[in-house]
C-alpha atoms as a PDB file:
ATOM      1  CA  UNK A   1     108.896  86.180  86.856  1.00  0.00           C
ATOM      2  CA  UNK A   2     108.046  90.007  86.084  1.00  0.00           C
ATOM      3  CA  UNK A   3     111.308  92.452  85.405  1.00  0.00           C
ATOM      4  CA  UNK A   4     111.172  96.341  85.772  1.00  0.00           C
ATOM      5  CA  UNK A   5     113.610  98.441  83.898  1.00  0.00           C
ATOM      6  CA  UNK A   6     114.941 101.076  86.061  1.00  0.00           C
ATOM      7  CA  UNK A   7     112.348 103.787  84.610  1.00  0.00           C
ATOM      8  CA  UNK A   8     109.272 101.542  85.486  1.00  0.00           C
ATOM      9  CA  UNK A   9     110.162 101.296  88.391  1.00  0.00           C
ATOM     10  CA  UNK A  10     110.799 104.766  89.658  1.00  0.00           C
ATOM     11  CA  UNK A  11     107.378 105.513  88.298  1.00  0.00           C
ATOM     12  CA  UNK A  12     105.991 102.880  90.267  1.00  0.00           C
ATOM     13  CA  UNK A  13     107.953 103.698  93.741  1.00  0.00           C
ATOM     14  CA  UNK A  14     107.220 107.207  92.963  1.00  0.00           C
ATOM     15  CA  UNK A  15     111.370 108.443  92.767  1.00  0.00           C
ATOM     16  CA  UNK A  16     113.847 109.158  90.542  1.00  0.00           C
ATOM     17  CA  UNK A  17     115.600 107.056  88.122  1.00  0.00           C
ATOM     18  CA  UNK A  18     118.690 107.718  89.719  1.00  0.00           C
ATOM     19  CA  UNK A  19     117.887 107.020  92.888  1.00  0.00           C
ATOM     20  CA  UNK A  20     116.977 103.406  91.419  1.00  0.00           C
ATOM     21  CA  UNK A  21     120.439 103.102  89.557  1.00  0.00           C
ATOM     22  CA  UNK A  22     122.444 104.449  92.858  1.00  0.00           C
ATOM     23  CA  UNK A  23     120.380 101.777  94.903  1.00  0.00           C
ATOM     24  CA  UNK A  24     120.683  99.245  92.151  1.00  0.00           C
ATOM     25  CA  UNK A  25     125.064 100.071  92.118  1.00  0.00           C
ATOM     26  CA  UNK A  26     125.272  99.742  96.273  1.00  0.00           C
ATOM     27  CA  UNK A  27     123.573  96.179  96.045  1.00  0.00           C
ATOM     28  CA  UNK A  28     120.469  97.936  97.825  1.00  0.00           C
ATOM     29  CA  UNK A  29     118.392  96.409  95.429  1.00  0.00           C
ATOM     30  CA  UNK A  30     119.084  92.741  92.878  1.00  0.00           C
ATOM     31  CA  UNK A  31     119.131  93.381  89.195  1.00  0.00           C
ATOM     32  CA  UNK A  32     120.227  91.681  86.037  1.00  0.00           C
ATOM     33  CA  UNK A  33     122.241  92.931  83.256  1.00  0.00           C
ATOM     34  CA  UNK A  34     120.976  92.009  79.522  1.00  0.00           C
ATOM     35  CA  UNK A  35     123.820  93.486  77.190  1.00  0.00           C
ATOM     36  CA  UNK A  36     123.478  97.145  78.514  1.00  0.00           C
ATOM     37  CA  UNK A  37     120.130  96.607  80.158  1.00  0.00           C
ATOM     38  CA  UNK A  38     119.295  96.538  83.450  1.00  0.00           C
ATOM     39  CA  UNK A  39     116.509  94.617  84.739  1.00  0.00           C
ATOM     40  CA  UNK A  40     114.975  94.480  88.035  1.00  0.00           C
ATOM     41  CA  UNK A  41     113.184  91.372  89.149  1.00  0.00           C
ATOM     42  CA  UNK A  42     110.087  91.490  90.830  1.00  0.00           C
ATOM     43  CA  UNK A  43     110.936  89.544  93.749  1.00  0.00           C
ATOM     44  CA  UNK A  44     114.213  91.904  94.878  1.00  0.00           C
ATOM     45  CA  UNK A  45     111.311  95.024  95.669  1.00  0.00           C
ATOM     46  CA  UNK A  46     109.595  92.240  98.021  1.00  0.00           C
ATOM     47  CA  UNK A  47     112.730  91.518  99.862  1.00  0.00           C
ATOM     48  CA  UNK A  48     113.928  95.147 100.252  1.00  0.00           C
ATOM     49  CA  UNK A  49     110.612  96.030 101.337  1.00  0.00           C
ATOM     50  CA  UNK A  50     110.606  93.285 103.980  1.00  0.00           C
ATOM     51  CA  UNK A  51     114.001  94.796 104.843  1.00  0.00           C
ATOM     52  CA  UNK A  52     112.937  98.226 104.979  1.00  0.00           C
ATOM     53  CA  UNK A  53     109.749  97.335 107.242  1.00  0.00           C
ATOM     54  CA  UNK A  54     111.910  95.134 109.210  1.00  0.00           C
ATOM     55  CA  UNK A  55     114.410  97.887 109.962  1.00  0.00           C
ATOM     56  CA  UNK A  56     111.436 100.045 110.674  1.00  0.00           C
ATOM     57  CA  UNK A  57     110.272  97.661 113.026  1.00  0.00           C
ATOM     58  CA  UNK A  58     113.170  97.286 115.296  1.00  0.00           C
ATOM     59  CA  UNK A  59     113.394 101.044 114.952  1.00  0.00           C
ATOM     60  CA  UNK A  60     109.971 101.705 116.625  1.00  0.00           C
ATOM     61  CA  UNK A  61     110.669  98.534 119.597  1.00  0.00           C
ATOM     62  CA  UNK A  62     114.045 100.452 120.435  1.00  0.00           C
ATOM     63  CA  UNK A  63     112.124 103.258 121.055  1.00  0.00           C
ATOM     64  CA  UNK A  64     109.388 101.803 122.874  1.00  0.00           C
ATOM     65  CA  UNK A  65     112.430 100.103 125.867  1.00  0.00           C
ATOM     66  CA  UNK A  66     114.067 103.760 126.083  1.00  0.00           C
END
């Protein structure tokens, strides 16, 4: 299993690293404390992206029936 630390992966979604530690304190996201470091798993980003395109997808069906 791959881990990102918080700074890897706002480079790789392209945000900032606080935006990754706010969505990592509301639960938005899974990650693992070491000691005082905080690693993200790999497989949380695939289940908040099939969240995210999920939402996005009832989003555009609601539209579609109004």
């Amino acid at each position: 299993m791959k881990y990102h630390t918080p700074e890897s992966l706002a480079d790789l979604l392209c945000c900032s690293k606080s935006t990754i530690y706010r969505l990592v304190k509301n639960k938005k996201i899974l990650a693992v404390k070491f000691g005082n470091l905080i690693r993200i798993p790999e497989s949380s980003l695939s289940i908040q992206v099939t969240a995210t395109t999920d939402a996005i997808t009832h989003q555009k069906k609601e539209k579609l029936w109004e």
